[in-house]
Protein backbone atom coordinates (compact mmCIF):
# COMPACT_ATOMS: atom_id res chain seq x y z
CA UNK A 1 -31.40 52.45 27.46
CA UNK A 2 -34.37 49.66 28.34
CA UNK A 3 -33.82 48.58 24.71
CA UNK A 4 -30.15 48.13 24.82
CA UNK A 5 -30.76 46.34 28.35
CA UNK A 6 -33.18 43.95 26.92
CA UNK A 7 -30.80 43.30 23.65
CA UNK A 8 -28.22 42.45 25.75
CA UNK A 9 -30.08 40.40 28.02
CA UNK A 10 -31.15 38.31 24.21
CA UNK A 11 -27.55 37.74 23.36
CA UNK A 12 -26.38 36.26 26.96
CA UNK A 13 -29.53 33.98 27.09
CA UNK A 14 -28.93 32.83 23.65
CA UNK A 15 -24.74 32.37 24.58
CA UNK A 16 -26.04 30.12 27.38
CA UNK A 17 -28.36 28.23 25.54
CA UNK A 18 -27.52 24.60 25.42
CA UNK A 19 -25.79 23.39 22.54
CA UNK A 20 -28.41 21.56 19.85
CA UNK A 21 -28.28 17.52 19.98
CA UNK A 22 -27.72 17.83 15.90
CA UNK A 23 -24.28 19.35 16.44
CA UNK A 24 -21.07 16.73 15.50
CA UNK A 25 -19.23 15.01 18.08
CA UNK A 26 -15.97 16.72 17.32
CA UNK A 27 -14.04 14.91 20.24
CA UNK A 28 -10.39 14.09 19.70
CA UNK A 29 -10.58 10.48 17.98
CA UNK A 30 -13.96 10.92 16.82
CA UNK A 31 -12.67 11.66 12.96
CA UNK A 32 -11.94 8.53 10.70
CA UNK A 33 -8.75 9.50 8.39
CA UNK A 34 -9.88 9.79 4.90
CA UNK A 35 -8.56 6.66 2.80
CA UNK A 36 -7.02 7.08 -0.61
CA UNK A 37 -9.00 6.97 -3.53
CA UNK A 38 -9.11 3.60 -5.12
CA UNK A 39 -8.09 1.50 -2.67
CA UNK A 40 -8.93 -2.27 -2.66
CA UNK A 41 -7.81 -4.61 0.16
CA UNK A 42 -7.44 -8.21 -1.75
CA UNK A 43 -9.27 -10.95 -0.48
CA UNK A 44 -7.80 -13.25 -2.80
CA UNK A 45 -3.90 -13.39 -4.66
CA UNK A 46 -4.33 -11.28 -7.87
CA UNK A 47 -2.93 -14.61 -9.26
CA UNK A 48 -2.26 -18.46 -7.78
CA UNK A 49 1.64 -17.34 -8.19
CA UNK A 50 3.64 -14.52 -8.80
CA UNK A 51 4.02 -15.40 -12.60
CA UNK A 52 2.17 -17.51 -14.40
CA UNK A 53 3.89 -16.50 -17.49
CA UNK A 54 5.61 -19.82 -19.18
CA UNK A 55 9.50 -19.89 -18.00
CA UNK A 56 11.85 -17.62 -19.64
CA UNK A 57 14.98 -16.36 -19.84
CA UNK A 58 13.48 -13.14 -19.20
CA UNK A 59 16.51 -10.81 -18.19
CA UNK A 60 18.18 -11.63 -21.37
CA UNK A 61 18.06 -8.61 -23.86
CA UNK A 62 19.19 -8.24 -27.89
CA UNK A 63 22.78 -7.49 -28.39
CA UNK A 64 23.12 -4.32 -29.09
CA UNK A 65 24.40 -2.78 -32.61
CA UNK A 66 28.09 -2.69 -33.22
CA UNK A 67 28.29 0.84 -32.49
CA UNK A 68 25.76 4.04 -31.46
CA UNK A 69 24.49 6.04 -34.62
CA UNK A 70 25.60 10.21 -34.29
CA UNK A 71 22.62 11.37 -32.80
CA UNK A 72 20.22 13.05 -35.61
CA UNK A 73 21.91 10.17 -37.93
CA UNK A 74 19.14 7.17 -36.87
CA UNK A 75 19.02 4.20 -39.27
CA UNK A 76 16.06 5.48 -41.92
CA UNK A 77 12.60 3.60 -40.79
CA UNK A 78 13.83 3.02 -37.77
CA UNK A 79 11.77 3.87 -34.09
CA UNK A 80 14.72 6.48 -33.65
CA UNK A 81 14.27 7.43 -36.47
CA UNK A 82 10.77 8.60 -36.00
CA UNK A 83 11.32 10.04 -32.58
CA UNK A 84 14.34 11.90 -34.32
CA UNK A 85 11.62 13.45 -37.14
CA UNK A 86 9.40 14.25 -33.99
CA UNK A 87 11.75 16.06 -32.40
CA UNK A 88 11.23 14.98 -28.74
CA UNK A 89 11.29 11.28 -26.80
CA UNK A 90 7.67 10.55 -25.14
CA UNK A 91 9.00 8.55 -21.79
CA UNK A 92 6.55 7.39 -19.57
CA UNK A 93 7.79 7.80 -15.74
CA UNK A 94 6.55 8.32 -12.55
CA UNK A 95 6.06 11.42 -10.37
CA UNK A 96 5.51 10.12 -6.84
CA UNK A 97 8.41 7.92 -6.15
CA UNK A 98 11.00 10.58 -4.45
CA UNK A 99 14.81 9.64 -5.58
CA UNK A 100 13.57 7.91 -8.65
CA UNK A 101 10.44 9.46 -10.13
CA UNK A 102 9.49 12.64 -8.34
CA UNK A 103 8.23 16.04 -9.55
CA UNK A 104 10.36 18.61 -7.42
CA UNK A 105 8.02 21.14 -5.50
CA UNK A 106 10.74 23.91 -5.69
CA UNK A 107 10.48 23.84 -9.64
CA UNK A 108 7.87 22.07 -10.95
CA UNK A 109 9.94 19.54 -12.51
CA UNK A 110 9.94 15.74 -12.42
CA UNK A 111 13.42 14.61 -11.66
CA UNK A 112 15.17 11.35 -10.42
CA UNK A 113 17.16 7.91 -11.26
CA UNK A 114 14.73 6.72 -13.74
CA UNK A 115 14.09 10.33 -14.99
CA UNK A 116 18.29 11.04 -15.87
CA UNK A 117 18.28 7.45 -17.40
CA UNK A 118 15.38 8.04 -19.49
CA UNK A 119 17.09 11.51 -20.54
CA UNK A 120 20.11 9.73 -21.30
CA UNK A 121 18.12 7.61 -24.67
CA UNK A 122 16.89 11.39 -25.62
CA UNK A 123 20.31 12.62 -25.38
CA UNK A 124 21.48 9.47 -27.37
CA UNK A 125 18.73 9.78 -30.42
CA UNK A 126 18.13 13.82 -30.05
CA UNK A 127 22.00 14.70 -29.08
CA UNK A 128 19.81 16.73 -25.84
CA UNK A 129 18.76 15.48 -22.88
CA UNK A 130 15.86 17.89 -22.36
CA UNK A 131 14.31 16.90 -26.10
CA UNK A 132 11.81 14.69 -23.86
CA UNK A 133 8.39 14.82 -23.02
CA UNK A 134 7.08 13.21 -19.89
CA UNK A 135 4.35 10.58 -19.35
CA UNK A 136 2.87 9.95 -15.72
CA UNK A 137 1.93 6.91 -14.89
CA UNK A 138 1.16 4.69 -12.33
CA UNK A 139 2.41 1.26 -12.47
CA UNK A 140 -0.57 -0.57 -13.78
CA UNK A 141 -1.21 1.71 -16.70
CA UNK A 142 2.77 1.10 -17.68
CA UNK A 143 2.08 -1.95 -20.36
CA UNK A 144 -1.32 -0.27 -21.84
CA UNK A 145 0.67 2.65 -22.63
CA UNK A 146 3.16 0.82 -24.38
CA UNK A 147 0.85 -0.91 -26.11
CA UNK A 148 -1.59 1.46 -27.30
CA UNK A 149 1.45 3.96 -28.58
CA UNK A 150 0.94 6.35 -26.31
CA UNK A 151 4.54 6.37 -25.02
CA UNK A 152 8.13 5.30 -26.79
CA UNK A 153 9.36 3.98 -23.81
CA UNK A 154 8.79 3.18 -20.06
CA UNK A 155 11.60 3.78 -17.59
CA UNK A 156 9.59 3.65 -14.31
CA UNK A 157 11.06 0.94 -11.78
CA UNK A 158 9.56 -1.53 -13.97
CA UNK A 159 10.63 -5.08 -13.05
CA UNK A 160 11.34 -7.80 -16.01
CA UNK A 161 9.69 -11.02 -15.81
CA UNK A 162 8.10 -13.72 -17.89
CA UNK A 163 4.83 -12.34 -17.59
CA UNK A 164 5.41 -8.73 -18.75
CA UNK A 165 8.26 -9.67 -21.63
CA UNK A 166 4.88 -11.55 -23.26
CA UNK A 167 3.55 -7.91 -24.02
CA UNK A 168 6.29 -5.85 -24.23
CA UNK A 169 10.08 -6.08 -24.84
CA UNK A 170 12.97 -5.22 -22.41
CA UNK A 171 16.23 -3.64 -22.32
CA UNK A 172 19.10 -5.42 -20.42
CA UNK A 173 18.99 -5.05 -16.44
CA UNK A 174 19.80 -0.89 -15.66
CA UNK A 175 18.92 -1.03 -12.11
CA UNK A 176 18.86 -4.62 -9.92
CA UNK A 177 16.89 -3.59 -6.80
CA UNK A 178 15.01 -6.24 -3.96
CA UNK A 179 11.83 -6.03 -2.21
CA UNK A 180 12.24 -4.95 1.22
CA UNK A 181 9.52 -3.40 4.15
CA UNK A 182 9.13 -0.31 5.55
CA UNK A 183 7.62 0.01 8.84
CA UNK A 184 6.45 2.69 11.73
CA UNK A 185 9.66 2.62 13.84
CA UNK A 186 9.99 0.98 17.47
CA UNK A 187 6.73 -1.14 16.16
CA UNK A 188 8.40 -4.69 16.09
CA UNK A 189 8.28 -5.34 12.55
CA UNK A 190 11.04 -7.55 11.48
CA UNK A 191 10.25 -8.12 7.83
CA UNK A 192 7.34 -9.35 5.41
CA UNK A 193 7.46 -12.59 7.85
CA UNK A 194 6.18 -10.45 10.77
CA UNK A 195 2.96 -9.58 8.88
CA UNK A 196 0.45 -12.66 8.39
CA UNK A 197 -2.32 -11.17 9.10
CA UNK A 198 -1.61 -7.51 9.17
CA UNK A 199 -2.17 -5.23 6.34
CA UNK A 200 0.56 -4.13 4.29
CA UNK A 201 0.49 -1.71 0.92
CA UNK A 202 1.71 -1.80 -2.53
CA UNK A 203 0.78 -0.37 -5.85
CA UNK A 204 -1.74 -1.97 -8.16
CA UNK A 205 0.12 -3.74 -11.36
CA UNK A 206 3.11 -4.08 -9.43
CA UNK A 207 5.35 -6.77 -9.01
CA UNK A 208 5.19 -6.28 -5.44
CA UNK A 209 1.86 -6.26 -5.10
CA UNK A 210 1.95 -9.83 -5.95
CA UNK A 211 4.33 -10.67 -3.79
CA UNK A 212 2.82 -9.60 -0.55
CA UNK A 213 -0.24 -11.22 -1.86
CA UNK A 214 1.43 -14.63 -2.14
CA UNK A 215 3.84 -14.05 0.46
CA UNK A 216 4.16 -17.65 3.19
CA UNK A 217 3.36 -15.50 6.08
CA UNK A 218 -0.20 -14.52 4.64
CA UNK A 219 -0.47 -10.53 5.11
CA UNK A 220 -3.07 -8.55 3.65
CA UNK A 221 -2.19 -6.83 0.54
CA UNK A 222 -3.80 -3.29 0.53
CA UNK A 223 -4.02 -2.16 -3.41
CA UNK A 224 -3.91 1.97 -4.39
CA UNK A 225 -2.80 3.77 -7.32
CA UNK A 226 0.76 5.48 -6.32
CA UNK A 227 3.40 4.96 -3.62
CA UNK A 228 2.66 7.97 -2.07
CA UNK A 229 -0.68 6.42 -0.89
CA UNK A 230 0.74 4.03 1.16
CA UNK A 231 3.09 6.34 2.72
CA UNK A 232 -0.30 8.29 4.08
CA UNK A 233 -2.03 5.32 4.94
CA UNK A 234 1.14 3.67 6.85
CA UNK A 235 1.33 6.95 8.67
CA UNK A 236 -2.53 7.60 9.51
CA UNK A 237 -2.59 4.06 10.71
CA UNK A 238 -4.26 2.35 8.09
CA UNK A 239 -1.90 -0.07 7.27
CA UNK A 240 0.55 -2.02 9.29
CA UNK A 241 3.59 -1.49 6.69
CA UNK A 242 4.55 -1.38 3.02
CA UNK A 243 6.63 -4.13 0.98
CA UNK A 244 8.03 -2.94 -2.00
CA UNK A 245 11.16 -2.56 -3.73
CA UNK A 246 14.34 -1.65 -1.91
CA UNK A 247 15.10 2.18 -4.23
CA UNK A 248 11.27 2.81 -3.66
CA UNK A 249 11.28 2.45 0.09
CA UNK A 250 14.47 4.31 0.62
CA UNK A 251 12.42 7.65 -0.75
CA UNK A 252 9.43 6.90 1.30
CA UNK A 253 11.86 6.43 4.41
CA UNK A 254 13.21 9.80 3.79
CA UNK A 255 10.04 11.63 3.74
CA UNK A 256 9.55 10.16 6.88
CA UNK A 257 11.52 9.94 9.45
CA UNK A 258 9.90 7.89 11.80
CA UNK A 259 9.74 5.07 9.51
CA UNK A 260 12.48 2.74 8.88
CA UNK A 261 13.28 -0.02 6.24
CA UNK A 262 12.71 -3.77 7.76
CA UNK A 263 13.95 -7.63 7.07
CA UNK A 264 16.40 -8.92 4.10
CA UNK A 265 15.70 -8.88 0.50
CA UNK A 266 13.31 -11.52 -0.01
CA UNK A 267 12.72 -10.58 -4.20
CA UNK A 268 14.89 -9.52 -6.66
CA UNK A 269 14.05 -6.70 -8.71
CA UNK A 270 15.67 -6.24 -12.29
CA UNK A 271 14.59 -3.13 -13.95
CA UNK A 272 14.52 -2.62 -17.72
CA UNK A 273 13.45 -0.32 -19.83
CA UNK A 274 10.33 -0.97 -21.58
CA UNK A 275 9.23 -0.44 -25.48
CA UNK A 276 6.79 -1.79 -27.83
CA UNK A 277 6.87 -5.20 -28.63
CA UNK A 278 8.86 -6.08 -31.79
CA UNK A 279 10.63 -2.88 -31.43
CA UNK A 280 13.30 -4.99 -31.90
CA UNK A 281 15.75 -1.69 -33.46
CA UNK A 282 14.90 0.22 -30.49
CA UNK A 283 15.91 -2.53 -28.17
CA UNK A 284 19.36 -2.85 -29.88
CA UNK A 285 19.74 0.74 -29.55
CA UNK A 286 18.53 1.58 -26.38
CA UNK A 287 21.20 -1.76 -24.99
CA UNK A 288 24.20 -0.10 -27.01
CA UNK A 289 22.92 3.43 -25.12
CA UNK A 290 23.11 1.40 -21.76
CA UNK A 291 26.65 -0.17 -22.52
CA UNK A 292 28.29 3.01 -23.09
CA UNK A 293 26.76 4.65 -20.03
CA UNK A 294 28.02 1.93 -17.78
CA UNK A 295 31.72 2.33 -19.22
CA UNK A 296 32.27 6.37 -19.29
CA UNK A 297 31.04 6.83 -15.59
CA UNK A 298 27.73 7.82 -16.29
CA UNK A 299 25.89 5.53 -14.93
CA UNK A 300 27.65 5.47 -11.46
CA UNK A 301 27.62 9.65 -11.26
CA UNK A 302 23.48 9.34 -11.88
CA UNK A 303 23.25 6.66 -9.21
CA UNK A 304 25.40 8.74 -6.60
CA UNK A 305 23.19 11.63 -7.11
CA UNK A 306 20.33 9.96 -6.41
CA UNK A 307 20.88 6.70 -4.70
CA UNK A 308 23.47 7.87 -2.74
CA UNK A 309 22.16 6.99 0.60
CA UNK A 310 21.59 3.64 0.01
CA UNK A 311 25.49 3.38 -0.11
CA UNK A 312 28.35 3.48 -2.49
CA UNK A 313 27.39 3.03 -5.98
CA UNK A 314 27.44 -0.54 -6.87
CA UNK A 315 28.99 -1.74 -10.59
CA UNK A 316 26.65 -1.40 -13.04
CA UNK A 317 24.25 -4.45 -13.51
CA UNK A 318 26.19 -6.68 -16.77
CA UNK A 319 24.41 -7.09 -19.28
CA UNK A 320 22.90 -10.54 -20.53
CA UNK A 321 22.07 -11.17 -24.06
CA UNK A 322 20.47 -13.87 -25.67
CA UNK A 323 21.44 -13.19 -29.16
């Protein structure tokens, strides 16, 4: 009985003991949100301008042939050709950009704008729409994978300018979208001219990126690998907003409610769809693929599923061509 006594006499002294000085402060507002890997707040513009590329006549695409080949049939030596033999399209997209790029959590799958127009050049070469094998990237490794074959094509809210048409070539306009901000809501953001000083977030090898960088009102352009990056950091506090394209924004906004998009368009945003350069076949084709889909209703009925929210579906962007 002493010995039970004298044990439990041990345990209460210990209980009151106080606690050691080594032990963390863990005080609400003590922790420091972890930051996203890889992120790099510019000090300098990436560049002196947003291009630097000579001027071009950039959203101007090859005409496309008279008429789309039966799929299977592809011109012999062609790209299609090839990708016919292979048996599947390699399409480099993204997975992090909800409504255009996304891979759904329910089943596995990467879905979206981008990802139906992408299926819609497998469905035109392969006669299937799910004879396509996906490619995630982020935005910056978009022209290296082009360029070192490791993808056909890149349909991944990929802007055309000068710059970019130097390494690879472009499809007409698919998608003409604008650079907006999205903000914390009730914070008093009005648009990118409401941020010199403050820090807003965009995606390394972006377009937009650029622009915040060189934007009048001087923010500071936080860099990271993926949209979904900025949505954490905007929401742990990290940054002040995030300025990107219009489509992008509207998927980060509905992840978040308590965010809302900001300011006019102060960009526009012409996507194509990127191949090789002097793929000049697979240009043709891929613009012939894009006229029909704008004619027969396609187009609109993948924009409405997806882009729905941002309002009716607009016509089609036309298509320029410079030869």
């Amino acid at each position: 009985m002493r010995l039970v006594t004298a044990i439990a006499l041990l345990v209460a002294l210990v209980g009151c003991a106080p606690v050691p000085s080594t032990t963390p402060d863990m005080s609400v507002g003590s922790a420091v949100p972890p930051r996203p890997a890889d992120v790099v707040e510019l000090t300098t513009p990436p560049s002196t301008a947003p291009n630097q590329a000579p001027a071009c006549d950039a959203t101007a695409s090859l005409r496309p042939t008279a008429a789309l080949p039966a799929p299977g049939a592809m011109p012999a030596g062609s790209p299609m050709e090839k990708i016919a033999a292979r048996g599947r399209l390699i399409a480099g997209v993204d997975q992090n950009t909800y409504l255009m790029g996304f891979r759904n959590p329910s089943s596995g799958q990467i879905e979206g704008f981008d990802v139906d127009m992408a299926r819609q050049v497998a469905k035109a070469i392969l006669g299937d729409p799910t004879k396509i094998q996906f490619k995630v990237l982020t935005s910056d490794q978009r022209i290296p994978a082009l360029e070192q074959g490791e993808v056909d094509i890149v349909v991944r809210t990929m802007t055309i300018n000068c710059e970019r048409a130097q390494k690879v070539d472009f499809s007409t306009v698919y998608y003409q979208a604008g650079q907006r901000v999205l903000a914390p809501r009730g914070a008093g953001v009005t648009g990118i001219d409401a941020l010199g000083g403050k820090k807003v977030c965009a995606t390394k090898g972006s377009s937009s990126l650029n622009n915040v960088a060189n934007a009048p009102s001087k923010p500071i352009a936080v860099a990271v690998p993926n949209w979904t990056d900025c949505l954490v950091m905007l929401q742990q506090g990290q940054v002040d907003a995030i300025s990107t394209d219009d489509t992008i924004l509207a998927g980060l906004a509905a992840q978040d409610p308590y965010t809302e998009m900001v300011g006019e368009k102060f960009t526009q945003e012409p996507y194509g769809m990127a191949v090789p350069k002097g793929n000049e076949d697979f240009v043709r084709f891929v613009n012939a693929m894009l006229e029909q889909i704008r004619g027969d209703g396609t187009w609109a009925s993948i924009h409405q599923a997806w882009l729905g929210r941002l309002g009716e579906a607009p016509t089609p962007p036309p298509a320029r061509y410079r030869d």
